[in-house]
PDB file of N, CA and C in Angstrom:
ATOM      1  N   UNK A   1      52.815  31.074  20.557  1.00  0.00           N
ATOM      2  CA  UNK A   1      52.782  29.862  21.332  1.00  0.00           C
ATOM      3  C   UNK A   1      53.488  28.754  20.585  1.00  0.00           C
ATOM      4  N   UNK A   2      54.398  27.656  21.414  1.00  0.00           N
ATOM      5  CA  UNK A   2      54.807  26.521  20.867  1.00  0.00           C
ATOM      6  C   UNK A   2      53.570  25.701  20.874  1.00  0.00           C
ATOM      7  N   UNK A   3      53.539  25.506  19.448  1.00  0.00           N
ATOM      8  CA  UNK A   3      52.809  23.220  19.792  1.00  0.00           C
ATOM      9  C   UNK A   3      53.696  22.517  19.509  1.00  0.00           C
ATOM     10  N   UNK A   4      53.533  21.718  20.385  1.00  0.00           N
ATOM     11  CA  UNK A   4      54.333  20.345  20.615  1.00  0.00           C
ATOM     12  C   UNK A   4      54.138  19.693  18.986  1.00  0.00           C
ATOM     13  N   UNK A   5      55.030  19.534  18.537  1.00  0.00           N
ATOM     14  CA  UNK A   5      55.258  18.195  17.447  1.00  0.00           C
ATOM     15  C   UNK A   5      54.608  17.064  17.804  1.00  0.00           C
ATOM     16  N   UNK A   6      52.923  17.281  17.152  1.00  0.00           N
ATOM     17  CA  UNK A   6      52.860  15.693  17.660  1.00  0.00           C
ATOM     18  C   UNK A   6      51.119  16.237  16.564  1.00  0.00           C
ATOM     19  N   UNK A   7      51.314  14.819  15.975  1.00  0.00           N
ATOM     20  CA  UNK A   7      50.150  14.700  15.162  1.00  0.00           C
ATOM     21  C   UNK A   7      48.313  14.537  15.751  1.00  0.00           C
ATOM     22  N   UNK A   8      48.287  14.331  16.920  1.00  0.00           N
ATOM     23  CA  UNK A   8      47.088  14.308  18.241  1.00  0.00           C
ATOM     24  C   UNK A   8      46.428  15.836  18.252  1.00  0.00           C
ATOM     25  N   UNK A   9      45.663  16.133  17.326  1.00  0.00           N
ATOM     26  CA  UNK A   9      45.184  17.384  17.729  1.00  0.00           C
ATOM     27  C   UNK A   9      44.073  17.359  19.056  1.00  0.00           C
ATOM     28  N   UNK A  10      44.048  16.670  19.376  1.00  0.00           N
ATOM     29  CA  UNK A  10      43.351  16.581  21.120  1.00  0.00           C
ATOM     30  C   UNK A  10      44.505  17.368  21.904  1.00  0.00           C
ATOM     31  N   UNK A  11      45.485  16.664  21.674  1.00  0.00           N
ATOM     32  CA  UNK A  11      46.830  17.157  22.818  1.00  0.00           C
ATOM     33  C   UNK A  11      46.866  18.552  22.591  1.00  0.00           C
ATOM     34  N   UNK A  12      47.354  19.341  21.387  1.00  0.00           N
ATOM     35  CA  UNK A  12      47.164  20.100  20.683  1.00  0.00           C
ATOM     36  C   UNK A  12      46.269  21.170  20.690  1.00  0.00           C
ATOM     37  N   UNK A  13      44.695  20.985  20.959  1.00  0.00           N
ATOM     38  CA  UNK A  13      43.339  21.687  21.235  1.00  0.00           C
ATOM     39  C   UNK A  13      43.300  23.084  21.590  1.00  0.00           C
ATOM     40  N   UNK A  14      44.225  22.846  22.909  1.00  0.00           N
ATOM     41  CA  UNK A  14      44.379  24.018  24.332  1.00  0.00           C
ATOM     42  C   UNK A  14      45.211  25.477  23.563  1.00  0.00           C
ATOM     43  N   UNK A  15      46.569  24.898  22.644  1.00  0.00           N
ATOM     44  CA  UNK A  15      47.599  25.864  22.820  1.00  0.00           C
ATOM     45  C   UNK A  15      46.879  26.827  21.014  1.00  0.00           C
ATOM     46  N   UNK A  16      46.301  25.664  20.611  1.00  0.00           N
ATOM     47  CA  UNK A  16      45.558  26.071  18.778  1.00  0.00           C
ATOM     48  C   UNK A  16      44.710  27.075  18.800  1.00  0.00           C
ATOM     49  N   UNK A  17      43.444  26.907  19.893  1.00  0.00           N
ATOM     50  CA  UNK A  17      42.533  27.803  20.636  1.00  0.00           C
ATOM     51  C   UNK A  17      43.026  28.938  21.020  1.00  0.00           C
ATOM     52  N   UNK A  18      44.049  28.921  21.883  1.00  0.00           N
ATOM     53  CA  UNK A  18      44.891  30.253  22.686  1.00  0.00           C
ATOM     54  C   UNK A  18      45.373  30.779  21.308  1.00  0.00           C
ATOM     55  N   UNK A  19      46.274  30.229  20.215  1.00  0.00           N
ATOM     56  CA  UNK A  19      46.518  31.314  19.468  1.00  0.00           C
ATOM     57  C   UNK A  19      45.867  31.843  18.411  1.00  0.00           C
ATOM     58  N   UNK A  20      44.620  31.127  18.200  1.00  0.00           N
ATOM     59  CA  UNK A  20      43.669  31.832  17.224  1.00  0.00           C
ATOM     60  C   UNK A  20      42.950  32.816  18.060  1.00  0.00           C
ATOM     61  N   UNK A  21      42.869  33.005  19.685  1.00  0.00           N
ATOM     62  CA  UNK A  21      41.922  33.780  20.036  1.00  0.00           C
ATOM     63  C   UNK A  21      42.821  34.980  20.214  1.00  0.00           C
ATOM     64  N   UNK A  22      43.657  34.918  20.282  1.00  0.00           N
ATOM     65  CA  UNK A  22      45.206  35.824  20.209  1.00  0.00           C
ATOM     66  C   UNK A  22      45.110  36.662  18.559  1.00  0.00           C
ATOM     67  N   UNK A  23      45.361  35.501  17.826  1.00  0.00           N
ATOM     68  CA  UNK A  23      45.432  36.069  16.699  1.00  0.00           C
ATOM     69  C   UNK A  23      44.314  36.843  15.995  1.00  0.00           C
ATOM     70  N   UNK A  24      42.572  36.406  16.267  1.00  0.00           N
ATOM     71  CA  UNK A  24      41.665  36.878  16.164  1.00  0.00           C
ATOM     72  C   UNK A  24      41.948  38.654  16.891  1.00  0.00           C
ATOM     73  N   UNK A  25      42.128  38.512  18.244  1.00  0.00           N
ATOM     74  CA  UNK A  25      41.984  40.020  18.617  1.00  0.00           C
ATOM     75  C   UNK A  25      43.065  40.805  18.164  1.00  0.00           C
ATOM     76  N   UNK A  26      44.186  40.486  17.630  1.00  0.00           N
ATOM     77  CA  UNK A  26      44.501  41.339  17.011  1.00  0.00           C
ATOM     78  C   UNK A  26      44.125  42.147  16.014  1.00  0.00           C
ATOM     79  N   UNK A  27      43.087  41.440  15.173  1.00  0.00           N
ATOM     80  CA  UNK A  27      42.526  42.050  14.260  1.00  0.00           C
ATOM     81  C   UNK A  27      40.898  42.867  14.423  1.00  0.00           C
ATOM     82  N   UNK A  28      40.660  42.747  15.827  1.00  0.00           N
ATOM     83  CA  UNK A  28      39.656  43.152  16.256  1.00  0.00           C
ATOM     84  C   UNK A  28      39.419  44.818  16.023  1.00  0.00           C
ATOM     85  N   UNK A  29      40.274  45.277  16.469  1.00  0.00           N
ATOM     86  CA  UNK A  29      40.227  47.043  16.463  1.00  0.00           C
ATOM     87  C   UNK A  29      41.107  47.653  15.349  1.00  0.00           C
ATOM     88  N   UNK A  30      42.131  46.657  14.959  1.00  0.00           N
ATOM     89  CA  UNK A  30      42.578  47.607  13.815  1.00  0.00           C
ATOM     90  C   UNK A  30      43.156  46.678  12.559  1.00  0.00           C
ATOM     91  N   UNK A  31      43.185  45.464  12.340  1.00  0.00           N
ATOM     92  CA  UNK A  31      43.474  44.262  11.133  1.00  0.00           C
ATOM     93  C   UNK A  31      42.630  44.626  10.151  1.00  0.00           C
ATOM     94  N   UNK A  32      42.431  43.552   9.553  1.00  0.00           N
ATOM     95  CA  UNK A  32      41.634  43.413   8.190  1.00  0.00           C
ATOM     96  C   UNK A  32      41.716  41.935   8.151  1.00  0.00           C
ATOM     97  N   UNK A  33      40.050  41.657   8.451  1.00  0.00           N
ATOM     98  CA  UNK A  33      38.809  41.949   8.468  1.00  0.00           C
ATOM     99  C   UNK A  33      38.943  42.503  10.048  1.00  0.00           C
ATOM    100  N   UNK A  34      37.982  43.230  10.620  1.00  0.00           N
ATOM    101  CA  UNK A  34      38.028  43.650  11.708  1.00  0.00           C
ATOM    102  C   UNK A  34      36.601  43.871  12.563  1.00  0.00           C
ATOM    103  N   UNK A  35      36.284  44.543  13.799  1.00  0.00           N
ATOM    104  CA  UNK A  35      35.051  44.342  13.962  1.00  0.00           C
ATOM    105  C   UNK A  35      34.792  42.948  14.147  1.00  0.00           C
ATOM    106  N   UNK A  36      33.617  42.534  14.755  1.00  0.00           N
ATOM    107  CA  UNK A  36      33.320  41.346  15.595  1.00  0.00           C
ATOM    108  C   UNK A  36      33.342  40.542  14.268  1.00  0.00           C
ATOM    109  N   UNK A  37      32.319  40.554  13.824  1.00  0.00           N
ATOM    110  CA  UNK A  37      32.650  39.379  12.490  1.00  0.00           C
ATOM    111  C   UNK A  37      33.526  39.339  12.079  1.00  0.00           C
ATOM    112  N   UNK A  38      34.730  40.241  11.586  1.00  0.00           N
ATOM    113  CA  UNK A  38      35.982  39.777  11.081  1.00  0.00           C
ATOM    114  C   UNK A  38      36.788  39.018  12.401  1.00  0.00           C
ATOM    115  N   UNK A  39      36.795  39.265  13.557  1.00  0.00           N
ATOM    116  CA  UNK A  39      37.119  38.706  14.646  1.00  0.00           C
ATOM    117  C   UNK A  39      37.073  37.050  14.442  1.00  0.00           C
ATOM    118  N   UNK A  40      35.503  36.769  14.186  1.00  0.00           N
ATOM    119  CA  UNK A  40      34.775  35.430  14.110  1.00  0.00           C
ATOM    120  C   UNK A  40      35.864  34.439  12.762  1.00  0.00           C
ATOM    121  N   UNK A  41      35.587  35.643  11.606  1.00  0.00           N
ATOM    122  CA  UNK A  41      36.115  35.351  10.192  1.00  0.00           C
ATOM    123  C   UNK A  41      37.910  34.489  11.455  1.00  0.00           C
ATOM    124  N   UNK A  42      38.568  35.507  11.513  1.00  0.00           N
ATOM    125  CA  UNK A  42      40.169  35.467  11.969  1.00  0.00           C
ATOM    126  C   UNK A  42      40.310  34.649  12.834  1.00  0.00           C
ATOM    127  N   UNK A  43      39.134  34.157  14.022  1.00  0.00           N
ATOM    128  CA  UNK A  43      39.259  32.740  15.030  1.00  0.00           C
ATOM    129  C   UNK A  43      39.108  31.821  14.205  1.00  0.00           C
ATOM    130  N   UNK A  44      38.446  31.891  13.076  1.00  0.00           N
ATOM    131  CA  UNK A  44      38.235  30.350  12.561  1.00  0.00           C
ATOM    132  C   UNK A  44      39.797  30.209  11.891  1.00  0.00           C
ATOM    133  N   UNK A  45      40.101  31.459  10.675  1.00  0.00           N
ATOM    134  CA  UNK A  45      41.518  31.409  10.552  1.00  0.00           C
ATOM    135  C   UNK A  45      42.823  30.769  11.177  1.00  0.00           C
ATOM    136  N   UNK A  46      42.506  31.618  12.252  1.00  0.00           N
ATOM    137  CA  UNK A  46      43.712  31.019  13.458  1.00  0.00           C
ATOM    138  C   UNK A  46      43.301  29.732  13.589  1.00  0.00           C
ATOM    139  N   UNK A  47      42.420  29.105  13.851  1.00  0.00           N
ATOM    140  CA  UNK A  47      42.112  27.981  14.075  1.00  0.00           C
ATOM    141  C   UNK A  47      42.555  26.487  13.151  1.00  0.00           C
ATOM    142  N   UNK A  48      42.356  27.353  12.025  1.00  0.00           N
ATOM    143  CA  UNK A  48      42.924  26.461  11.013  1.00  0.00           C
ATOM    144  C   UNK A  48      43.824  26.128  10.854  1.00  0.00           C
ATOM    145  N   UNK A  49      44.885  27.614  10.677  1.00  0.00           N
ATOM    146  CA  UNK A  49      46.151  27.655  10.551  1.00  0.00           C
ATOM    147  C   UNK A  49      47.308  26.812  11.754  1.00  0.00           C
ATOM    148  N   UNK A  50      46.375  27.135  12.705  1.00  0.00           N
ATOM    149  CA  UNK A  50      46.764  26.039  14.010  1.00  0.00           C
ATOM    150  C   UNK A  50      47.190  25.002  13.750  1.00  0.00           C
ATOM    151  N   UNK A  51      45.673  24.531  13.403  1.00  0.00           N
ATOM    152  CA  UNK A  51      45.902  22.920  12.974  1.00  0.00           C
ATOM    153  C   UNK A  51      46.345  22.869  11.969  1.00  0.00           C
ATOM    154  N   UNK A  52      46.860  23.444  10.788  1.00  0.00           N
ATOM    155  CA  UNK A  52      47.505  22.946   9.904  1.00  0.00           C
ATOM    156  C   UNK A  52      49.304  22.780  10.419  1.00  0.00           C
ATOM    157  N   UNK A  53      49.585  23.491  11.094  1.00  0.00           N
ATOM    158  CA  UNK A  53      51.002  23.458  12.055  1.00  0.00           C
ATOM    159  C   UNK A  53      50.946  22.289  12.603  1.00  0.00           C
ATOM    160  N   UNK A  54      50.171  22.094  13.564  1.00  0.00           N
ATOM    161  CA  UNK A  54      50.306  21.247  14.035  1.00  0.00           C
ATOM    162  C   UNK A  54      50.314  20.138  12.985  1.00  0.00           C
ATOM    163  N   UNK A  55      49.654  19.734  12.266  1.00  0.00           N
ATOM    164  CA  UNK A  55      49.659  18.142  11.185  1.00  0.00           C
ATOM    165  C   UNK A  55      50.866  18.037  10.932  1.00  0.00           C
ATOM    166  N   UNK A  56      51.183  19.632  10.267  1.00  0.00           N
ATOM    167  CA  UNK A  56      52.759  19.153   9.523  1.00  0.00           C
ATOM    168  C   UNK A  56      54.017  19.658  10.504  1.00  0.00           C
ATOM    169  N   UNK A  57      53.078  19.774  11.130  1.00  0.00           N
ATOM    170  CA  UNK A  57      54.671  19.983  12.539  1.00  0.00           C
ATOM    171  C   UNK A  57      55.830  20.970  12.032  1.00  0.00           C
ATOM    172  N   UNK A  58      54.925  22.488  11.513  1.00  0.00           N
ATOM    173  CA  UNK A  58      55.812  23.587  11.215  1.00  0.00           C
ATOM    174  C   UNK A  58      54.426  24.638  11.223  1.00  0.00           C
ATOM    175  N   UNK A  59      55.483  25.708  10.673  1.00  0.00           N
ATOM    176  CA  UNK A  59      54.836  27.038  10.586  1.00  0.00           C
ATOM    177  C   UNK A  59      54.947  27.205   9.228  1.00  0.00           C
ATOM    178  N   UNK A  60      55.899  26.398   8.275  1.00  0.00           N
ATOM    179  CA  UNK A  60      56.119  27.436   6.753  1.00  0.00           C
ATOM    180  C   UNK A  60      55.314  27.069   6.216  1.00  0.00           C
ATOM    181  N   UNK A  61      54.295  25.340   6.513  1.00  0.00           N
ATOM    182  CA  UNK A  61      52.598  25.717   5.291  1.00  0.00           C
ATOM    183  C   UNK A  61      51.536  26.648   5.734  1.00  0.00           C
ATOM    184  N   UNK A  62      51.963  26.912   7.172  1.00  0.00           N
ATOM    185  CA  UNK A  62      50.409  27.885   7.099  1.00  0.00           C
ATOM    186  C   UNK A  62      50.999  29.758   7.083  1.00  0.00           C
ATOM    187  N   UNK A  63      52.435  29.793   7.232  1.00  0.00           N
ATOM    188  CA  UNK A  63      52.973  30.844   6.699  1.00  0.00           C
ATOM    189  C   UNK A  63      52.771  31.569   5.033  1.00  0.00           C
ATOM    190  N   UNK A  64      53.185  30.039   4.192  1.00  0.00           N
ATOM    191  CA  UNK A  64      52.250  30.102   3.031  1.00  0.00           C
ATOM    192  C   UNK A  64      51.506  30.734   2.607  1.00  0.00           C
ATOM    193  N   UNK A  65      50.156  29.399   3.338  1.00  0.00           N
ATOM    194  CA  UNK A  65      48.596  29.367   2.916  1.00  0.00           C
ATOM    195  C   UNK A  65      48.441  30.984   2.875  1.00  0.00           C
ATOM    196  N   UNK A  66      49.129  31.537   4.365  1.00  0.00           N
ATOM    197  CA  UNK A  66      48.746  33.001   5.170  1.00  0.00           C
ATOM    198  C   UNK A  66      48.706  33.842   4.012  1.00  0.00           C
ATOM    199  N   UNK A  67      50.163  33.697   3.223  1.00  0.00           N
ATOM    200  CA  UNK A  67      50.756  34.647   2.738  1.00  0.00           C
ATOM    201  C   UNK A  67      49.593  35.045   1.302  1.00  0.00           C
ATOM    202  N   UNK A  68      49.693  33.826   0.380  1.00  0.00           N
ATOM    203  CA  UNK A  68      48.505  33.364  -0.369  1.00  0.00           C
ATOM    204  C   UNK A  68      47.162  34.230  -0.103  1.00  0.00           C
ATOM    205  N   UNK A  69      46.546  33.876   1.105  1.00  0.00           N
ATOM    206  CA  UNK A  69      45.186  34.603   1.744  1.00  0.00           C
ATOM    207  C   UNK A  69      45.345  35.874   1.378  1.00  0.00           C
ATOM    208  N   UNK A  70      46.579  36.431   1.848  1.00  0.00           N
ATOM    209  CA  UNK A  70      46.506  38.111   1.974  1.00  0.00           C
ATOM    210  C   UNK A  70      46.813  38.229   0.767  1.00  0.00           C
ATOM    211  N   UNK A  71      47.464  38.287  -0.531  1.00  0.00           N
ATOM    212  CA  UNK A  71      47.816  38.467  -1.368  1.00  0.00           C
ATOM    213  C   UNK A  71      46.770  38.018  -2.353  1.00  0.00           C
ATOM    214  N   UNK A  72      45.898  37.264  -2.361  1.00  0.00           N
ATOM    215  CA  UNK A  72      44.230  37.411  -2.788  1.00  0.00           C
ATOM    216  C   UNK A  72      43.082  38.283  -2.509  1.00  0.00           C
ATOM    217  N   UNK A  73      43.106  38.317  -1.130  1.00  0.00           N
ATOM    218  CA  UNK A  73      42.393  39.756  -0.703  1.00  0.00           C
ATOM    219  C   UNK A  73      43.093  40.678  -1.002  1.00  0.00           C
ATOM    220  N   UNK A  74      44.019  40.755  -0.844  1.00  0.00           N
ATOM    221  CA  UNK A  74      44.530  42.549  -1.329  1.00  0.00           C
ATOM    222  C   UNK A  74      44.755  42.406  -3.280  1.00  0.00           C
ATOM    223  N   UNK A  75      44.097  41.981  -3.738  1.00  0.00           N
ATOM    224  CA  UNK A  75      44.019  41.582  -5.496  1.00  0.00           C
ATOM    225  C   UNK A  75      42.747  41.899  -5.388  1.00  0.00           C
ATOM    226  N   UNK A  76      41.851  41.255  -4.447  1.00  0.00           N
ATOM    227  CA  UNK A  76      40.385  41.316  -4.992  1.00  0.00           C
ATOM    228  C   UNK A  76      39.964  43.034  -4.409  1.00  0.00           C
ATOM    229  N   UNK A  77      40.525  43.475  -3.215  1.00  0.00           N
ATOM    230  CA  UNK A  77      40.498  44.631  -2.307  1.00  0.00           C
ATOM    231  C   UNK A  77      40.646  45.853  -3.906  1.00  0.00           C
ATOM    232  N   UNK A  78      41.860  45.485  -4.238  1.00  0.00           N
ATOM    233  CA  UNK A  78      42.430  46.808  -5.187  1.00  0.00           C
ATOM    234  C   UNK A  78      41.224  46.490  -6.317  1.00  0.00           C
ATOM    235  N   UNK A  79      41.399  45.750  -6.961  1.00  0.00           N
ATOM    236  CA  UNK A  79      39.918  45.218  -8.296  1.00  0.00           C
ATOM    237  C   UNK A  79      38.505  45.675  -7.949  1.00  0.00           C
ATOM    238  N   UNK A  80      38.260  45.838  -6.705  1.00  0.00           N
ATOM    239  CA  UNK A  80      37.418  46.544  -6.222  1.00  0.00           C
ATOM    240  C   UNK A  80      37.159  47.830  -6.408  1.00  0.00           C
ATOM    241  N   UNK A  81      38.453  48.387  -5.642  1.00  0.00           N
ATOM    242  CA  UNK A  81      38.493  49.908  -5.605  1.00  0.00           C
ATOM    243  C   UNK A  81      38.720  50.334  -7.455  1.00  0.00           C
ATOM    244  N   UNK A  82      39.175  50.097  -7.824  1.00  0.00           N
ATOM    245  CA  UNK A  82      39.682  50.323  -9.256  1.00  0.00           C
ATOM    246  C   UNK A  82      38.254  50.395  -9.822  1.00  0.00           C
ATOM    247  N   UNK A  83      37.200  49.399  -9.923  1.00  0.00           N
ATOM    248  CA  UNK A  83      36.026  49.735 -10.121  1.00  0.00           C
ATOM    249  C   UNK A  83      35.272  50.481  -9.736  1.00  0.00           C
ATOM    250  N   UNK A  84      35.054  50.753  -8.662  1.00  0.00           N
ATOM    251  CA  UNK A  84      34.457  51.599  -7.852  1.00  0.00           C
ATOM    252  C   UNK A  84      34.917  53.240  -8.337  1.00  0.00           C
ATOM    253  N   UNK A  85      36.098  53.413  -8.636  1.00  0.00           N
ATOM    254  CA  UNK A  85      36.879  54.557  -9.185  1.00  0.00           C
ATOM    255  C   UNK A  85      36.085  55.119 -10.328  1.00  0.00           C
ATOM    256  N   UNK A  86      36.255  53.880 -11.066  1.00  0.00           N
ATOM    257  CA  UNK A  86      36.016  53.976 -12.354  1.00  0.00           C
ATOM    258  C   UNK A  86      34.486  54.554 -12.750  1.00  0.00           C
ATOM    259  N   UNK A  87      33.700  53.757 -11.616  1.00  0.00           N
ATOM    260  CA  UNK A  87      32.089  54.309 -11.801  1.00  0.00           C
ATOM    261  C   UNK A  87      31.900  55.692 -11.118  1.00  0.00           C
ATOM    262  N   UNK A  88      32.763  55.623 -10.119  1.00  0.00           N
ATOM    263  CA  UNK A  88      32.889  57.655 -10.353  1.00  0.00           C
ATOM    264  C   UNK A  88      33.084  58.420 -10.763  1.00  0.00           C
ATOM    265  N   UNK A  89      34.693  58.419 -11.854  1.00  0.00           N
ATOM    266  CA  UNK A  89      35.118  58.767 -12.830  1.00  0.00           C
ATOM    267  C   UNK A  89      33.859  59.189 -13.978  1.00  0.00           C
ATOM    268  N   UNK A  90      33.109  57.999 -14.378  1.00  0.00           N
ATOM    269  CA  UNK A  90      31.770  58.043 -15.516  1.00  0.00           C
ATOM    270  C   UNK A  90      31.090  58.972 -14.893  1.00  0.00           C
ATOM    271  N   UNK A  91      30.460  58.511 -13.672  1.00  0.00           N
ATOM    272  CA  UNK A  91      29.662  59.795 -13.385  1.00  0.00           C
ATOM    273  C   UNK A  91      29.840  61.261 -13.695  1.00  0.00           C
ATOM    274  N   UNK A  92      30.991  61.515 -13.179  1.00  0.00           N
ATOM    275  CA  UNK A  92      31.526  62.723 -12.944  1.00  0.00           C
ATOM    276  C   UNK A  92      31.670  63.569 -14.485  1.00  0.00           C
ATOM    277  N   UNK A  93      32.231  62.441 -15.192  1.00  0.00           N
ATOM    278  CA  UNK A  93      32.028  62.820 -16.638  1.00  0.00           C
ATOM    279  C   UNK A  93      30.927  63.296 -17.296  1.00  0.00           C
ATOM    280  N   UNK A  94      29.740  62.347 -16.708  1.00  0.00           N
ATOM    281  CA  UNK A  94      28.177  62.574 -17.426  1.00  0.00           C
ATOM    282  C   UNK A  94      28.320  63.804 -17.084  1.00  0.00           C
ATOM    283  N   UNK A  95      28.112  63.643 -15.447  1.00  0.00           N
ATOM    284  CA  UNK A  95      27.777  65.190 -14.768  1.00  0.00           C
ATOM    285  C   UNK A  95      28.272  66.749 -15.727  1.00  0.00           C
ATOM    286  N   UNK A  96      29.494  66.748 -15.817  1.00  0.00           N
ATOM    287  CA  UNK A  96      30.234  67.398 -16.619  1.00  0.00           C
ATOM    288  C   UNK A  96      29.489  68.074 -18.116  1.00  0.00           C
ATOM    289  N   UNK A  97      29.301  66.603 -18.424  1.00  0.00           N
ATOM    290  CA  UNK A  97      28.742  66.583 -20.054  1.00  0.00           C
ATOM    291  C   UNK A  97      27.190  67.065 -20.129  1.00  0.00           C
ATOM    292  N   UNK A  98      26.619  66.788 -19.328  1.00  0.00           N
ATOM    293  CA  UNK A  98      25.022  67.242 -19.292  1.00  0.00           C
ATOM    294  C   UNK A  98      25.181  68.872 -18.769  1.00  0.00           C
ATOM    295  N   UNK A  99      26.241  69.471 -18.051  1.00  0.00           N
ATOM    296  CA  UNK A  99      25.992  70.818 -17.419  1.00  0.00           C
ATOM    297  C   UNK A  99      26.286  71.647 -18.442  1.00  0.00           C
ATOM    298  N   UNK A 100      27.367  71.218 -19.576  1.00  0.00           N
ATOM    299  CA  UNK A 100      27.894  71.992 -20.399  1.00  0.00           C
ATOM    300  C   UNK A 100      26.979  72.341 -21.624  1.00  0.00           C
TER     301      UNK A 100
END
């Protein structure tokens, strides 16, 4: 969706709404976060990101911010798994070490 260049987020409201609820269901059945709460998580997103377009009357700060977001979750996503690995790895070892 276009928004109009114009600092009035009243004017603004209608088209910000439409593309966060847009952008929310995309992530409904197959994004990240997904499922109704990630849905909720991604309307407020969109919502933001809306209005941050609109203030500065572009797309490249909340293209940014976007880019930023995902590139933190997918840092904290992998730091995760890497741990999670790792405490299987130990296990598997004990396991190992106690059978022998």
């Amino acid at each position: 969706l276009h928004i109009n260049n114009t600092k009035n987020l009243r004017t603004a409201a209608l088209p910000i709404a439409i593309q966060a609820i847009l952008f929310a269901l995309q992530h409904y059945a197959g994004g990240f976060p997904n499922g109704v709460f990630g849905t909720v998580l991604v309307l407020l997103w969109g919502a933001i990101l809306g209005i941050l377009a609109t203030l500065t009357q572009g797309i490249l700060p909340g293209l940014i911010v976007h880019i930023v977001a995902d590139l933190t979750i997918a840092i904290l996503i992998r730091r995760t798994h890497l741990r999670i690995l790792k405490q299987i790895h130990e296990k598997d070892n004990k396991f190992i070490s106690s059978s022998t």
